[in-house]
Protein backbone atom coordinates (compact mmCIF):
# COMPACT_ATOMS: atom_id res chain seq x y z
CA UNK A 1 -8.58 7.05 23.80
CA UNK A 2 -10.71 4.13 21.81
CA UNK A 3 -8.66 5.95 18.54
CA UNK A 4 -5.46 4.72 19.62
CA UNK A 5 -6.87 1.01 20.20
CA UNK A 6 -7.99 0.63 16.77
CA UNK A 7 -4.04 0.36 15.77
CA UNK A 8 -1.82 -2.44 16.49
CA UNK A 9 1.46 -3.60 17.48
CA UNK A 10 1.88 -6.80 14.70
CA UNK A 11 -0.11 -8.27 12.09
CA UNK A 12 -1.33 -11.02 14.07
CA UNK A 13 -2.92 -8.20 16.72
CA UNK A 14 -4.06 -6.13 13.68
CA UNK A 15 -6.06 -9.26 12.43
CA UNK A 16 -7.58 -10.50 15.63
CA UNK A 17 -9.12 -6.59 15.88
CA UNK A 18 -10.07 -6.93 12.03
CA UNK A 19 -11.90 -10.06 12.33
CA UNK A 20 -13.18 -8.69 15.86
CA UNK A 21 -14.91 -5.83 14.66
CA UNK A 22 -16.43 -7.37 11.40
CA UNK A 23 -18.00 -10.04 13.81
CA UNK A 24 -19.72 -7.34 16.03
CA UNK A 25 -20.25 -5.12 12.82
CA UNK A 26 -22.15 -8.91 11.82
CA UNK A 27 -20.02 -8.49 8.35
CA UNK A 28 -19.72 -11.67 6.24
CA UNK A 29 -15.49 -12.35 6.28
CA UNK A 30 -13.80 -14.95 3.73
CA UNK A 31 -10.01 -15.91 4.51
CA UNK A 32 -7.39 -16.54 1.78
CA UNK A 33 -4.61 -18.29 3.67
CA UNK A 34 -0.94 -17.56 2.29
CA UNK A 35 1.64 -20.34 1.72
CA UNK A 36 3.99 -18.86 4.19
CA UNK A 37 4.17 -18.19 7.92
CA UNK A 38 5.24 -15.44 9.96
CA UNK A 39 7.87 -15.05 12.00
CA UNK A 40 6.47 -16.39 15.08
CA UNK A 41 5.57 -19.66 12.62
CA UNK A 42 2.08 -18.69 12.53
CA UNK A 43 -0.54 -18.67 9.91
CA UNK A 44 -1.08 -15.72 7.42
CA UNK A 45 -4.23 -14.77 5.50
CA UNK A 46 -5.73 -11.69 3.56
CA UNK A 47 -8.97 -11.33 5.49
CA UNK A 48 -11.72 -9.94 3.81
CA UNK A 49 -14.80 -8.30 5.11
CA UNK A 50 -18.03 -7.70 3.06
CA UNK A 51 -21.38 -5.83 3.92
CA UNK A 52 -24.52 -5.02 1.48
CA UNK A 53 -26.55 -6.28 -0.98
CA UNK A 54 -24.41 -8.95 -2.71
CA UNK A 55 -26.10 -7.27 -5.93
CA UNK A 56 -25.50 -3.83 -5.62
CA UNK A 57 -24.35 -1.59 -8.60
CA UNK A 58 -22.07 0.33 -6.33
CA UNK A 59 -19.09 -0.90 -4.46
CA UNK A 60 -16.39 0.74 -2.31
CA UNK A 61 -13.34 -1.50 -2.35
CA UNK A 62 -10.95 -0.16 0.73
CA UNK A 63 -7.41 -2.69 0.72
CA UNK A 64 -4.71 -2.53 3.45
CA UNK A 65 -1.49 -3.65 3.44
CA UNK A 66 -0.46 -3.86 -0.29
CA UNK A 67 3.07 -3.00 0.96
CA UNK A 68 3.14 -4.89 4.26
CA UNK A 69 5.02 -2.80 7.38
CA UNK A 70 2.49 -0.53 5.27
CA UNK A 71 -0.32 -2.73 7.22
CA UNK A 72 -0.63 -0.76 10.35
CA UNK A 73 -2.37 2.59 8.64
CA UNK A 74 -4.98 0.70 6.90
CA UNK A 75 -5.66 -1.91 8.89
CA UNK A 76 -5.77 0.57 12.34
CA UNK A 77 -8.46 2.79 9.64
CA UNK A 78 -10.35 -0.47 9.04
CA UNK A 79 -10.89 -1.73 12.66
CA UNK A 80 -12.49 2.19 13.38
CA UNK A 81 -14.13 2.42 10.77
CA UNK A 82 -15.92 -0.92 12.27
CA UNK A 83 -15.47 -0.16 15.97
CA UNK A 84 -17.54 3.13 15.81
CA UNK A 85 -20.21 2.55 13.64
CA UNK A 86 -19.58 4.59 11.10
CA UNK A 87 -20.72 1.30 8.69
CA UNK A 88 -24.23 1.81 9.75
CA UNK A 89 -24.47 5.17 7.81
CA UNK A 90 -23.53 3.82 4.21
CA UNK A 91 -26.54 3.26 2.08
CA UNK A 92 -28.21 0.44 1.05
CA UNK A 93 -26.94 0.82 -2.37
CA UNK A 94 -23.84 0.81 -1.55
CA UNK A 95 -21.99 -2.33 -1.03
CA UNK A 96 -18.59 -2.44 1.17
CA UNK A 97 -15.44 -4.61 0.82
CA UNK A 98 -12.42 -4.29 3.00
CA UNK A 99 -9.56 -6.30 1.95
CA UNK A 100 -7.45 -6.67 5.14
CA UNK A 101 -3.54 -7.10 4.67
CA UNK A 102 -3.26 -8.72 0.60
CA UNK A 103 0.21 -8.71 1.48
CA UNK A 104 0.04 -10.62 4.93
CA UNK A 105 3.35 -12.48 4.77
CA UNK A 106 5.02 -8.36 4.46
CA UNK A 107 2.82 -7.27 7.22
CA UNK A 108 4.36 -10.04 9.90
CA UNK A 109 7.65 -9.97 8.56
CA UNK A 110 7.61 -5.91 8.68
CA UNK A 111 8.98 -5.83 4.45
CA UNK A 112 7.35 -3.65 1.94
CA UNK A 113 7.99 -6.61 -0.38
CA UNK A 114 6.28 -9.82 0.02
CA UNK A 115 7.26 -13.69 0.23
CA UNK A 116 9.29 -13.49 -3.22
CA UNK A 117 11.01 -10.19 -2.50
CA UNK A 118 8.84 -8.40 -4.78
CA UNK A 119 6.89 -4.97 -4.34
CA UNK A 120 3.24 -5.80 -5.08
CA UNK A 121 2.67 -2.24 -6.42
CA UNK A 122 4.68 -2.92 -9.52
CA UNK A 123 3.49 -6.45 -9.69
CA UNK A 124 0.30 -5.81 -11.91
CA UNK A 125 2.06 -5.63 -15.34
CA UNK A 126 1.25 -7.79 -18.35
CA UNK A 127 4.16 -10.41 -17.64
CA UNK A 128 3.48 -11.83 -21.17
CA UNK A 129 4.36 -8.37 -23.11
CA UNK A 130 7.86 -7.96 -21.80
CA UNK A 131 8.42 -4.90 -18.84
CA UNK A 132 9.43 -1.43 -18.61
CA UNK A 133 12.52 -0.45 -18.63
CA UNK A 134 14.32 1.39 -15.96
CA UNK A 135 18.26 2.11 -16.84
CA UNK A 136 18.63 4.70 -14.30
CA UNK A 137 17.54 2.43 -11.37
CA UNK A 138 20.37 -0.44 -13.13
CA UNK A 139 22.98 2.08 -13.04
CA UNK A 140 22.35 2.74 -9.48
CA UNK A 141 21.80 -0.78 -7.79
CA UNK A 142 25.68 -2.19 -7.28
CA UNK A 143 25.34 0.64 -4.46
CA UNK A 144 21.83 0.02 -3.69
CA UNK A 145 22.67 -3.64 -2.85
CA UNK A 146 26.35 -3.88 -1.82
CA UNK A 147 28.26 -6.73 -1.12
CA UNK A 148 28.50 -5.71 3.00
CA UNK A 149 26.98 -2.71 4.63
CA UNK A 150 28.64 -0.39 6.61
CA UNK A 151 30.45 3.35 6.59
CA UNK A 152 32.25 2.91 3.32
CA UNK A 153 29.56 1.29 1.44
CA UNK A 154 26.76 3.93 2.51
CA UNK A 155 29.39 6.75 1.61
CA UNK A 156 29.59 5.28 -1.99
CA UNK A 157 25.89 4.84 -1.99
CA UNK A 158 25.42 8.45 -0.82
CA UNK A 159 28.15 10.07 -3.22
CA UNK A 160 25.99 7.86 -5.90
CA UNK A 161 22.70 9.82 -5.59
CA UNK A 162 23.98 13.32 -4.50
CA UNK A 163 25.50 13.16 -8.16
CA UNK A 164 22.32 12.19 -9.78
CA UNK A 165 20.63 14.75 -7.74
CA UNK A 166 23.19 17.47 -8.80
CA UNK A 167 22.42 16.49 -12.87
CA UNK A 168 18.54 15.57 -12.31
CA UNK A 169 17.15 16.77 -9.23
CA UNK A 170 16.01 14.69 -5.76
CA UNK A 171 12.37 13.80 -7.50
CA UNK A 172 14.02 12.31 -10.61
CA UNK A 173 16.15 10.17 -8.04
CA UNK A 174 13.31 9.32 -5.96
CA UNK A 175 11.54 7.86 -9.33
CA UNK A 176 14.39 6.11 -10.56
CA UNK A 177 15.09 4.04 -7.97
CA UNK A 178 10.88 3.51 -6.75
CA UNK A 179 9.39 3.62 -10.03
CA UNK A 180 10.07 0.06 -10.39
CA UNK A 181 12.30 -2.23 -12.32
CA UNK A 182 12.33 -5.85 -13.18
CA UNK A 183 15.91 -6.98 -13.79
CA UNK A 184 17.38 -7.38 -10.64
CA UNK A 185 15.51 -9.87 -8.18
CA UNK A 186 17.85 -9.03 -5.25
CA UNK A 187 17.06 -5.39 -5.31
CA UNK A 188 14.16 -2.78 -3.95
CA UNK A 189 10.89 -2.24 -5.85
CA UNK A 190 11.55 -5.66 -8.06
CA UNK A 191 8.22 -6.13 -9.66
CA UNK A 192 8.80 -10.00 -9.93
CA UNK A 193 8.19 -11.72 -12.86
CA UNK A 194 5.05 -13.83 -12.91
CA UNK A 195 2.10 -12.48 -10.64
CA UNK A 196 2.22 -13.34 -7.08
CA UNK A 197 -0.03 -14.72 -4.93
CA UNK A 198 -1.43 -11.47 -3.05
CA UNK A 199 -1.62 -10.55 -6.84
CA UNK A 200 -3.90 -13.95 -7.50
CA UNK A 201 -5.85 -13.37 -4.51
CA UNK A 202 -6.97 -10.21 -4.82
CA UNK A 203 -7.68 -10.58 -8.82
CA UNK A 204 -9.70 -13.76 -7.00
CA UNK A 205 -11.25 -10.98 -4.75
CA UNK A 206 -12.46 -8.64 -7.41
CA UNK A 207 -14.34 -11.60 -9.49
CA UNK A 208 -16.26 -12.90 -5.93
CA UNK A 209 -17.00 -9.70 -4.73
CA UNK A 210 -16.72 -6.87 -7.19
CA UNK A 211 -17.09 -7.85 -10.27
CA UNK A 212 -20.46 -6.80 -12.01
CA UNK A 213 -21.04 -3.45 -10.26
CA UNK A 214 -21.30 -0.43 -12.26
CA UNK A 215 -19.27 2.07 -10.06
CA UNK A 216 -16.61 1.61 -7.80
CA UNK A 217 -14.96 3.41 -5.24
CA UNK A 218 -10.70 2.06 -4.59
CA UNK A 219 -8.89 3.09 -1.87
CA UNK A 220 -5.53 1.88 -1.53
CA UNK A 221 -4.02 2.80 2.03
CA UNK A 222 -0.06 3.26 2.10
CA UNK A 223 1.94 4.73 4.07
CA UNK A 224 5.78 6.77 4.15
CA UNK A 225 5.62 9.51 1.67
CA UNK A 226 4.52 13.39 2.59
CA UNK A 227 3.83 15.61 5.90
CA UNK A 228 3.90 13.60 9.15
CA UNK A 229 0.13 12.28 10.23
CA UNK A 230 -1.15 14.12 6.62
CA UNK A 231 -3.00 12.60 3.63
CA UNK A 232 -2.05 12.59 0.25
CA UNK A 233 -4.97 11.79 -1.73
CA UNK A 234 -2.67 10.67 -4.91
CA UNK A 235 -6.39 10.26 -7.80
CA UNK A 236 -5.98 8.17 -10.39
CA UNK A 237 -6.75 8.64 -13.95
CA UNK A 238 -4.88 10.85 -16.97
CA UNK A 239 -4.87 15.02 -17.11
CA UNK A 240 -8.02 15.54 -17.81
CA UNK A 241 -10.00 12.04 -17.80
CA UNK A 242 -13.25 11.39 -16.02
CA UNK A 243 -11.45 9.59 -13.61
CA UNK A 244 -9.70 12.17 -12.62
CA UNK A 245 -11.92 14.53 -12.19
CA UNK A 246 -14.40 12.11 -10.05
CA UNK A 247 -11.28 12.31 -7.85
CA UNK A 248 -11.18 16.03 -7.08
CA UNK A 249 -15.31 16.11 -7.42
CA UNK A 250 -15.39 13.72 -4.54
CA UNK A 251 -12.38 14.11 -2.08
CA UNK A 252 -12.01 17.83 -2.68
CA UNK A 253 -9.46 18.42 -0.24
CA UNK A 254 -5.77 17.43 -0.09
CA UNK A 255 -5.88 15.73 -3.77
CA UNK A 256 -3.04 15.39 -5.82
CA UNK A 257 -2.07 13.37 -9.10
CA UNK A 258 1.04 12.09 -10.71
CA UNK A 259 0.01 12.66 -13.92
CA UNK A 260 -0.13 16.54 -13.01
CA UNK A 261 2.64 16.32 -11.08
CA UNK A 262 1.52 17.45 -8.05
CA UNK A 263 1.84 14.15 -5.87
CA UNK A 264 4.46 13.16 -3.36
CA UNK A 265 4.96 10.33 -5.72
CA UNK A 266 6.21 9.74 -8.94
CA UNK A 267 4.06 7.88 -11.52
CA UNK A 268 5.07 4.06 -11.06
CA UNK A 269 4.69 0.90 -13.33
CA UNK A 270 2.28 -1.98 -12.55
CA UNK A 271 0.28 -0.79 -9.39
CA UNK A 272 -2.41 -2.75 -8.22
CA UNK A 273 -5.60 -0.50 -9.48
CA UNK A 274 -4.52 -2.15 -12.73
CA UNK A 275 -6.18 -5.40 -12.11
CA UNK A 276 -9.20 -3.25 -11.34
CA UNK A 277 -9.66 -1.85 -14.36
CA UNK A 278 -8.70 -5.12 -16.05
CA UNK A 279 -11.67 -7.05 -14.28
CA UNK A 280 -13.85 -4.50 -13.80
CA UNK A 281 -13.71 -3.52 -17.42
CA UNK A 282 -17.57 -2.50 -17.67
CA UNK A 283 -17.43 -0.65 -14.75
CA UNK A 284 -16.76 3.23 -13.85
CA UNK A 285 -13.38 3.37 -11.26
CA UNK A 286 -13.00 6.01 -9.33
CA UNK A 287 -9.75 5.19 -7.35
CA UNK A 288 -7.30 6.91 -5.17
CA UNK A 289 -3.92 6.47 -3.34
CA UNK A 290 -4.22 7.46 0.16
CA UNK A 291 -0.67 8.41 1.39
CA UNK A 292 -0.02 8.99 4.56
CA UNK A 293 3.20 10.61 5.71
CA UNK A 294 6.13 9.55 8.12
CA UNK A 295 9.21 10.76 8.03
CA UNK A 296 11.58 12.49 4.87
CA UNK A 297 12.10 10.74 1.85
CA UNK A 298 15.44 9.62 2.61
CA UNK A 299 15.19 8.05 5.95
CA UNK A 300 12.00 6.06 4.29
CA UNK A 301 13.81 5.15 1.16
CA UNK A 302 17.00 4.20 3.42
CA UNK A 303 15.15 2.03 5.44
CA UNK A 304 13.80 0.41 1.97
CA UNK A 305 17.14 -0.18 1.44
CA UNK A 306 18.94 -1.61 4.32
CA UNK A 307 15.64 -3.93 5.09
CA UNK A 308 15.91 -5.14 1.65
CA UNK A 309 20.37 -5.66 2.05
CA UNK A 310 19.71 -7.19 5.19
CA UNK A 311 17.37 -9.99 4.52
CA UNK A 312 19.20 -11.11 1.32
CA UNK A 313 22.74 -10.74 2.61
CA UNK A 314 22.35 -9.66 6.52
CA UNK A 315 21.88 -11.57 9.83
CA UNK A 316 18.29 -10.44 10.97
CA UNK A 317 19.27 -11.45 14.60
CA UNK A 318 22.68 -9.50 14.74
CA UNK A 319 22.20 -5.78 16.75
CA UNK A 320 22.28 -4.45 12.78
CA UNK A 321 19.99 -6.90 11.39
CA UNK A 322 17.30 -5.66 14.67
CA UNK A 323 18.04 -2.12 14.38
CA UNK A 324 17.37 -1.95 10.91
CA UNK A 325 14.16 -3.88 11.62
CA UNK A 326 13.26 -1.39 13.84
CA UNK A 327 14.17 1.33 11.57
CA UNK A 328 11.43 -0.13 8.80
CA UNK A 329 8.95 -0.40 11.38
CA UNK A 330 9.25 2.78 12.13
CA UNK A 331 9.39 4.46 8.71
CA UNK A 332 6.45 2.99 7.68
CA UNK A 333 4.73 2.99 11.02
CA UNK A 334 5.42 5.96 13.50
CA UNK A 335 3.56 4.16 16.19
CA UNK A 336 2.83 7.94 17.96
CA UNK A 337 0.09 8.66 19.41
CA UNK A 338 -0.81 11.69 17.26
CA UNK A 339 0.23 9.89 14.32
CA UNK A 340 -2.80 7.37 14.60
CA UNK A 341 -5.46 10.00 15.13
CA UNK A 342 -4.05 12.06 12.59
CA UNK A 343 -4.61 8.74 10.13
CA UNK A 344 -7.86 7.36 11.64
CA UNK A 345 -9.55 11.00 11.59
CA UNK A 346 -8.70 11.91 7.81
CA UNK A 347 -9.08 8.13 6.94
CA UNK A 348 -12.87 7.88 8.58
CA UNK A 349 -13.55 11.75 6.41
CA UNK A 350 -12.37 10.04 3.69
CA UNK A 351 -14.15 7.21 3.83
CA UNK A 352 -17.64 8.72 4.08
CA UNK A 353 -16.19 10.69 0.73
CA UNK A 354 -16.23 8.11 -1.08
CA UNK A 355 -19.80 6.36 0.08
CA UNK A 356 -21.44 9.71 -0.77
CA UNK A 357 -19.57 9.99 -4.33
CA UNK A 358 -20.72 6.43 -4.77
CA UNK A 359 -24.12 6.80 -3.55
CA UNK A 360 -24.76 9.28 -5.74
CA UNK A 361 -22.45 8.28 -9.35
């Protein structure tokens, strides 16, 4: 089935397909090559394709990858959206740029996090006004990151959060250790401190390409949090903003928020719609988180966990260091059958959505 061929088995597959299809589609593509390689020593780059009037007032901005072994959802939704022609029914006032893989060095390496160890999605904060704080998540990371992993250190770690479960409830734990914090370097969802260079780039990507339109359309494709194969449609904007409801006016089905509290995630500091609004400060953002769901929180945030312990203090090509590879691959990336038509179906509805909200803002 063509559906299952528009996913991929590694980043450097997934971009061959994505610069494949944009050449057939006849899209113009600019490269952004990153600093490091991948694990096979090759060459990494955000890809980015771009069709429409260079001019036009309304832009949908689609972006893959901002957590990298997230890569495989968005980029497999990219290449079909290509493949079948679905391109050819967006308007001429409507301009298109998909930003393939901003995190391309997480993406080959099969880490959430990118070269630097740091989560991209709590990257975009003002690193000049000092950061959020997080105590909950500092209280919680000598078992988050232990000094060797095995039964007695994952006991501790588990006794750890069923007790902040039993005072605050599973959600609260799931936020206080994903929100984000920015004290310790050598643990999970570290927003860095100084922007990165997927940060840069696509900041880079907005002036070329975006900048100077009236409305746009974000989608941000993730993957790892709700049902198995389902969209979460997390909108963006306050209770009650314009943003918001744009959101719900336009995607109708399967939308949820964080600031209602409806969403299968928490609200998080410095995600990467931030630079959008910071660039594209005369414009009207409509943007939206879609989610895609693997497996149960904690087998997704475990996997976070042990990927993170054993690149910083593991051997990656011990049995443990390659079954916990395995096991991040596979939270993030179910590589099923009916997992990818689930995705490329509700990504290609979703999609169109968004052209006919912009088409008509």
């Amino acid at each position: 089935m063509d559906v299952i061929n528009y996913f991929s088995a590694d980043y450097q597959a997934a971009r061959a397909k994505f610069l494949e299809a944009a050449s057939q589609a006849g899209l113009t593509v600019e490269n952004h090559q990153n600093p490091m390689k991948g694990p096979d020593g090759g060459a990494l780059f955000t890809d980015v394709a771009i069709w429409g009037d260079p001019k036009a007032e309304r832009v949908l901005l689609a972006n893959s990858a901002t957590h990298g072994a997230e890569g495989f959802c968005g980029s497999g939704a990219m290449v079909g959206w290509l493949r079948s022609g679905a391109w050819r029914a967006v308007p001429k006032n409507v301009k298109v740029v998909l930003v393939h893989a901003i995190n391309p060095y997480g993406f080959a390496w099969l880490r959430r996090v990118n070269e630097d160890n740091v989560d991209l999605n709590r990257n975009f904060v003002d690193h000049n006004a000092g950061y959020p704080e997080n105590p909950d998540y500092d209280a919680l990371h000598p078992v988050i990151f232990p000094e060797s992993w095995g039964p007695d250190s994952m006991t501790k770690m588990q006794t750890a959060f069923d007790a902040y479960k039993a005072k605050h409830g599973a959600f609260a734990l799931q936020k206080a250790i994903s929100q984000g914090q920015y004290g310790h370097a050598d643990g999970v969802f570290h927003g860095g401190n100084k922007p990165t260079w997927s940060n840069l780039t696509f900041r880079r990507i907005l002036e070329n390409h975006v900048l100077g339109a009236k409305h746009v359309g974000f989608i941000d494709y993730h993957t790892g949090l709700g049902q198995y194969g389902a969209a979460d449609l997390i909108a963006s904007g306050e209770r009650g903003s314009p943003e918001l409801e744009r959101c719900f006016a336009w995607y109708q089905n399967g939308v949820s928020s964080s600031a209602l509290g409806n969403s299968t995630s928490p609200s998080l500091f410095g995600v990467i719609k931030t630079a959008v609004v910071d660039i594209l400060q005369d414009a009207q953002v409509t943007s939206m988180t879609a989610e895609y769901g693997t497996y149960s929180v904690p087998t997704v945030m475990g996997a976070v966990i042990a990927d993170n312990w054993v690149h910083l203090r593991g051997d990656l090509d011990s049995p443990q260091g390659k079954e916990i590879k395995a096991q991040t691959r596979k939270a993030f990336y179910p590589d099923e059958d009916d997992w990818k038509e689930l995705v490329y179906l509700r990504s290609r509805q979703i999609m169109q959505r968004a052209v006919n909200g912009l088409a008509t803002a």
